[in-house]
Protein backbone atom coordinates (compact mmCIF):
# COMPACT_ATOMS: atom_id res chain seq x y z
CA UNK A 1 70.41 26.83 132.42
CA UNK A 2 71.70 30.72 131.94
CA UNK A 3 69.24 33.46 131.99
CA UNK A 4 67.64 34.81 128.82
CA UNK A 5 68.31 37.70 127.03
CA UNK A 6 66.68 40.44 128.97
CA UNK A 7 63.87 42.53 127.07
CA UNK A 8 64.59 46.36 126.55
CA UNK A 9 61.95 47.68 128.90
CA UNK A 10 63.01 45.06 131.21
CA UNK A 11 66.97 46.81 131.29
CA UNK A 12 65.24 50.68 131.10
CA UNK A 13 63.06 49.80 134.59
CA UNK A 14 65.89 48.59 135.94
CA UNK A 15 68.65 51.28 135.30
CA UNK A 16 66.23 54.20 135.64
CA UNK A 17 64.48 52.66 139.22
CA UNK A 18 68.51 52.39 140.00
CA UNK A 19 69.05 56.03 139.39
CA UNK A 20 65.19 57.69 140.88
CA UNK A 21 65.31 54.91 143.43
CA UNK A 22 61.30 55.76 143.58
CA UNK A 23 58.97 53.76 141.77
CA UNK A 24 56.16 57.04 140.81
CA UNK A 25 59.35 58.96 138.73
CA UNK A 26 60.20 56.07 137.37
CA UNK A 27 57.11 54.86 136.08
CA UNK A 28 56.50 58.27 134.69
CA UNK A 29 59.97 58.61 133.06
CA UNK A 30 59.21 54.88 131.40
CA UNK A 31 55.71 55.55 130.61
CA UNK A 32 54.48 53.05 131.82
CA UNK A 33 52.48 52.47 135.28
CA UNK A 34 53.87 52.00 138.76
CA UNK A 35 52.28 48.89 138.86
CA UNK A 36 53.43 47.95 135.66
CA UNK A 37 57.34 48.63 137.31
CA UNK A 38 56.70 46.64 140.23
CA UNK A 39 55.76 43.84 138.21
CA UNK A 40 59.11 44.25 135.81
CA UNK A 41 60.90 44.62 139.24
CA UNK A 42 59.84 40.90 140.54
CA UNK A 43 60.20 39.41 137.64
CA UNK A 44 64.34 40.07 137.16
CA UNK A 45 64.44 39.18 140.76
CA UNK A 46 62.68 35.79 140.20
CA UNK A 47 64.91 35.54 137.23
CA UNK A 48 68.20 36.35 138.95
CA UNK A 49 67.21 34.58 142.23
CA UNK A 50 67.95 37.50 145.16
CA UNK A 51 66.06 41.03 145.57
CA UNK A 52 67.80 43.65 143.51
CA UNK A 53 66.09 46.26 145.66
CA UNK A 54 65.09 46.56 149.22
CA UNK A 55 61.48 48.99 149.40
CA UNK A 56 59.68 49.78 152.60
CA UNK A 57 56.97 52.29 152.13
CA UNK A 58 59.41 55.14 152.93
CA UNK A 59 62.35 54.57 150.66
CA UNK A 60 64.08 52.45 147.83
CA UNK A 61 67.40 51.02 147.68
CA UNK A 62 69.57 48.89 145.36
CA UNK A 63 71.26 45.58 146.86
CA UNK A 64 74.51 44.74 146.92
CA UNK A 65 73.97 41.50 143.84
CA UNK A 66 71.69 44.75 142.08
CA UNK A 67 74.11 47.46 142.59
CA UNK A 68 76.38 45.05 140.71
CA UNK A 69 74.35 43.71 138.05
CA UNK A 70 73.74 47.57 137.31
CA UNK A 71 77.00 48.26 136.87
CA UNK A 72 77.84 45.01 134.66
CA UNK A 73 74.34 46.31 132.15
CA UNK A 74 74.49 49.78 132.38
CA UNK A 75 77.89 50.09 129.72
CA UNK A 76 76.99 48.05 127.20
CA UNK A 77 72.90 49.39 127.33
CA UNK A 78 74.59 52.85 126.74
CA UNK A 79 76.32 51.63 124.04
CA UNK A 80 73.57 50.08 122.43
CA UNK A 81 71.47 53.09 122.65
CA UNK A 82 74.14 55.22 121.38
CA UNK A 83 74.51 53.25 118.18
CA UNK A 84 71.03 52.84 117.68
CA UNK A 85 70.44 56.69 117.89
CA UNK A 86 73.42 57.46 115.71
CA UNK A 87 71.96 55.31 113.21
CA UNK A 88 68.82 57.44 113.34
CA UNK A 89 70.82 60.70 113.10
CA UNK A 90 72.43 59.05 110.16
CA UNK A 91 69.00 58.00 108.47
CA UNK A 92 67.75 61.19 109.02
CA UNK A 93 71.18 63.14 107.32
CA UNK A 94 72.66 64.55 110.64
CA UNK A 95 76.12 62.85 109.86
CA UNK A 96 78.29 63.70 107.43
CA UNK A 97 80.09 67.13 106.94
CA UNK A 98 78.69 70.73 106.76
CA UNK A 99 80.60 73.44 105.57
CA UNK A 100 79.69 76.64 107.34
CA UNK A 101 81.03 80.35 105.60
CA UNK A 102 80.79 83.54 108.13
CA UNK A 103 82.04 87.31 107.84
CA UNK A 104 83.73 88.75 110.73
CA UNK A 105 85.16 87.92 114.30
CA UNK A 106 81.82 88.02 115.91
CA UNK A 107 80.15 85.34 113.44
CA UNK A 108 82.91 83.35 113.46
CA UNK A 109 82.75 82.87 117.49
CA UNK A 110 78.55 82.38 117.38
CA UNK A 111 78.82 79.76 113.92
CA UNK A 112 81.75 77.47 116.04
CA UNK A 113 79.54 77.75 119.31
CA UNK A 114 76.72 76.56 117.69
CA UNK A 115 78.45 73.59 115.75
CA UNK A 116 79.03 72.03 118.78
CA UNK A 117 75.88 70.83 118.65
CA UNK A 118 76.07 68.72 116.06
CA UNK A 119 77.74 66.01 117.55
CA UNK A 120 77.41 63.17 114.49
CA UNK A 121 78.71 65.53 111.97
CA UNK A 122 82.14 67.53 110.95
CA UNK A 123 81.53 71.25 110.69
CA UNK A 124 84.00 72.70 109.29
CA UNK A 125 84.26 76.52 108.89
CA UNK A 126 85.30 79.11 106.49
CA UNK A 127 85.82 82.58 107.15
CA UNK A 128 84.45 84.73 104.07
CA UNK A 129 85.38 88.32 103.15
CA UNK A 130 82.21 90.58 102.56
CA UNK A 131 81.82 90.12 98.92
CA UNK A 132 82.10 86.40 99.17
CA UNK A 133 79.33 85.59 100.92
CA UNK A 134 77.30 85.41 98.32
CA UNK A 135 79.66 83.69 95.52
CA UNK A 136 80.16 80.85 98.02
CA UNK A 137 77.07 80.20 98.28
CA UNK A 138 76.19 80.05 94.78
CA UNK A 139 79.79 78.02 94.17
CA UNK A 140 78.95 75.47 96.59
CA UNK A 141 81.98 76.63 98.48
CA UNK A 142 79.83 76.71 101.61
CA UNK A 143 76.26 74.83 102.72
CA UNK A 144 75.39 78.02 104.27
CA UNK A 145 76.41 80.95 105.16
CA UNK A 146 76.41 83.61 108.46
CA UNK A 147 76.18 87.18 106.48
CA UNK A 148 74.70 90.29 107.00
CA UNK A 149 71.08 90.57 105.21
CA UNK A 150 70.02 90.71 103.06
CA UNK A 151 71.57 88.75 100.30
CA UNK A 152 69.01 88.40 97.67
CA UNK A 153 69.48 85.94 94.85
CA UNK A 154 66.28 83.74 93.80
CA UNK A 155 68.49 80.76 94.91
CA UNK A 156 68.92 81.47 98.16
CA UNK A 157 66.73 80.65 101.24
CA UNK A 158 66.79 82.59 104.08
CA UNK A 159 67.25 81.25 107.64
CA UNK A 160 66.84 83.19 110.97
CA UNK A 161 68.15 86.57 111.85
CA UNK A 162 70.18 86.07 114.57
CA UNK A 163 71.97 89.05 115.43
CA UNK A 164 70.54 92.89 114.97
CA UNK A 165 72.80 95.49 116.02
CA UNK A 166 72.69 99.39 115.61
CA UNK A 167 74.35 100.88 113.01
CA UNK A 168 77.83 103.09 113.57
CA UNK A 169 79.94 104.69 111.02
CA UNK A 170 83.85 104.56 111.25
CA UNK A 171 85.94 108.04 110.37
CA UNK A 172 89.54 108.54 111.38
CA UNK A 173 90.13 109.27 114.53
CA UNK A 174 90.57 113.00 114.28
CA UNK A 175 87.77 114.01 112.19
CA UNK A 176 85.18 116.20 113.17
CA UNK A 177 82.64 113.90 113.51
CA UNK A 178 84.73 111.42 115.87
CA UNK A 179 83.85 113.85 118.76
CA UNK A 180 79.98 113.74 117.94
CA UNK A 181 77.58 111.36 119.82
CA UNK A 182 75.97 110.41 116.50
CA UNK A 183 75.61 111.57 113.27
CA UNK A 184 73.20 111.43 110.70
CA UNK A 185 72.77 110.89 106.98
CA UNK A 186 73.19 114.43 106.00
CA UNK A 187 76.03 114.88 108.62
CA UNK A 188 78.01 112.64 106.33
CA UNK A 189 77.08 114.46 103.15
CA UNK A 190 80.78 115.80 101.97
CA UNK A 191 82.36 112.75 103.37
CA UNK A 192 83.57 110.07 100.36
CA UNK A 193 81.91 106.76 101.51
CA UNK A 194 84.44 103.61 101.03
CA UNK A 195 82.86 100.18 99.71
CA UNK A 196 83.98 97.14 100.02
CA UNK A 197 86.59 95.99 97.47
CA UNK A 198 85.36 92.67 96.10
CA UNK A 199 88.58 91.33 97.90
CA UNK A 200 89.86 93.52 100.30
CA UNK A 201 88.88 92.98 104.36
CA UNK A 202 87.26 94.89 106.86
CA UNK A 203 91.04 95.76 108.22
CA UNK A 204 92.10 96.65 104.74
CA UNK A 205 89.01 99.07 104.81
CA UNK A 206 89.39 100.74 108.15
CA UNK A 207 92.96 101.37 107.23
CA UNK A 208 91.72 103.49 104.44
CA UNK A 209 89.43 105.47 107.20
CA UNK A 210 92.27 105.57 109.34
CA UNK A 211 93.78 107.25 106.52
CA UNK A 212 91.40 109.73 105.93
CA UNK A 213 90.11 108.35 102.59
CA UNK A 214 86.03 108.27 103.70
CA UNK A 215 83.93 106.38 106.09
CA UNK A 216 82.65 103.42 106.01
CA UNK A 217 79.46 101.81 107.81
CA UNK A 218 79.31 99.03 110.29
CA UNK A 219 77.75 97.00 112.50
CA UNK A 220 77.96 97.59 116.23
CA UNK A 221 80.23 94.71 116.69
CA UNK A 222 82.77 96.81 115.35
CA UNK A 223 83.64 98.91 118.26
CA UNK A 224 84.38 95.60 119.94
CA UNK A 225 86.13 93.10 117.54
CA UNK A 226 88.05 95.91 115.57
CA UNK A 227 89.27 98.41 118.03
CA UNK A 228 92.01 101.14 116.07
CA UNK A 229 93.82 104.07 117.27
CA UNK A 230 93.23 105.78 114.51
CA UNK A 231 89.11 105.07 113.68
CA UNK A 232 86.44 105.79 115.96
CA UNK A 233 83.12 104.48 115.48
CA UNK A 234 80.23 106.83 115.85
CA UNK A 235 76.51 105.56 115.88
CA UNK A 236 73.99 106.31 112.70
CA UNK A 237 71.10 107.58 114.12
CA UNK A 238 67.76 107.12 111.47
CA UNK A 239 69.60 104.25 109.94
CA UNK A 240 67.84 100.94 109.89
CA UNK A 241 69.92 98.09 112.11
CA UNK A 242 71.70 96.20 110.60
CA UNK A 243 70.79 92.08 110.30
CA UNK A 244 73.11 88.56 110.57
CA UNK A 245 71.64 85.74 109.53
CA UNK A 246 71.82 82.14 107.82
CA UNK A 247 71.76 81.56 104.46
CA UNK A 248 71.85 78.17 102.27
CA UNK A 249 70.95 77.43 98.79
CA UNK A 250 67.11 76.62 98.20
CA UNK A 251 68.09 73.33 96.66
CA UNK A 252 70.41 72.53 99.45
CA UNK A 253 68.04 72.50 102.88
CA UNK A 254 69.54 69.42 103.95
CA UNK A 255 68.94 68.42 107.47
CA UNK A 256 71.97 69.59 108.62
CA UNK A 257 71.87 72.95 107.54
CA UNK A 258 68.03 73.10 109.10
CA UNK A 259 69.75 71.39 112.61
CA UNK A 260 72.64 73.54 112.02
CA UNK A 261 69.92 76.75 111.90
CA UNK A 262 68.01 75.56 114.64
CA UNK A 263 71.24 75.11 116.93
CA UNK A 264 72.10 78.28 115.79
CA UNK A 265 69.15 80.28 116.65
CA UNK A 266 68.61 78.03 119.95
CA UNK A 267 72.30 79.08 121.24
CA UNK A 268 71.11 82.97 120.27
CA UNK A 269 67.47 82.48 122.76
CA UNK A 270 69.36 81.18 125.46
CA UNK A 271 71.76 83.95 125.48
């Protein structure tokens, strides 16, 4: 007569006394008590016929026949639990795809780090110009969005701030104020101030600084991700930081934009 189907705890004491190969961790990463693991222990041996471990008072070890049966059960037990807990990610939304908008170099490197998380669901990215942010949202183009704050609409939910970075202003290269260590507001009173074109880039705009057409104000990031010969970036001083964060639609908080924003702002606490 074969062997019945062994019980789940039955399989978890076995695999996890196989890895610990000490009956206190194990019983504490089971939750159950050590007495309680001896007890499964015997039992699969009385069932199997032969000792699956060898225990003195000192140390634990598998046999040869449990080494083996370990290896035949542990593949398909990780398979089973796999399934079972994609299943749950599924009930719970976390599969699927999520369609993540950002606005420069820097966002786009922190958004794709922090998609990697999300292991059960396609997260596909879009790189938005300034003024787009916001129309992408409220198009459904993007789930949510990593912008620079704020972007108020009534529809719109904020998520958390996850980058805040001093402000710098960029001029062309051989103005004046290129040489200072910072201006201020009223240093830049006389200078035209550029904005955005609803589509033009951040390149497109720095090319008109380069040019000598005005300034224009940016993050810190700048420096970094847009280096040109012809701009230099000098820091605002009295100038509130400026903010990146996550935003989706209020009617759109699905659970993968909320596990998309907690990844998100996880990845920025560890760093």
């Amino acid at each position: 007569m074969g062997v019945r189907v062994l019980e789940r705890h039955e399989i978890e004491t076995l695999l996890v006394l196989a890895e610990e190969l000490h009956f206190g961790r194990t019983a504490d990463r089971v939750g159950v008590s050590t007495s309680r693991v001896s007890q499964t222990v015997r039992r699969l041996e009385r069932r199997v016929g032969a000792a699956l471990f060898t225990r003195t008072s000192r140390r634990v070890e598998l046999t040869d026949i449990g080494r083996a049966l370990c290896a035949d059960v542990r593949p398909g037990w990780a398979a089973i639990t796999a399934g079972v807990d994609r299943a749950i990610r599924a009930g719970k939304g976390l599969t699927g795809t999520l369609r993540v908008g950002f606005v420069g170099a820097a966002g786009g490197l922190l958004v794709a780090d922090a998609a990697t998380a999300l292991t059960d669901c396609e997260v596909v990215l879009r790189e938005a110009q300034f003024p787009e942010a916001a129309p992408w949202l409220r198009d459904r183009v993007v789930d949510v969005v990593l912008a620079c704050l704020p972007l108020d609409d009534p529809d719109f939910t904020p998520g958390p701030v996850l980058v805040t970075e001093a402000r710098l202003v960029a001029v062309r290269a051989d103005h004046p104020l290129a040489r200072r260590r910072s201006v201020t507001a009223d240093d830049l009173r006389g200078v035209p101030e550029l904005r955005a074109p609803d589509d033009g880039t951040l390149q497109e705009i720095l090319t008109l600084v380069g040019a000598g057409r005005g300034a224009f104000p940016v993050g810190a990031h700048a420096r970094r991700y847009y280096p040109r010969p012809d701009v230099a970036y000098v820091p605002l001083t009295g100038a509130p930081p400026v903010r990146w964060g996550l935003v989706w639609r209020a009617d759109n908080a699905t659970a993968r934009v909320r596990a998309f924003a907690a990844a998100a702002e996880e990845l920025v606490r560890a760093r």
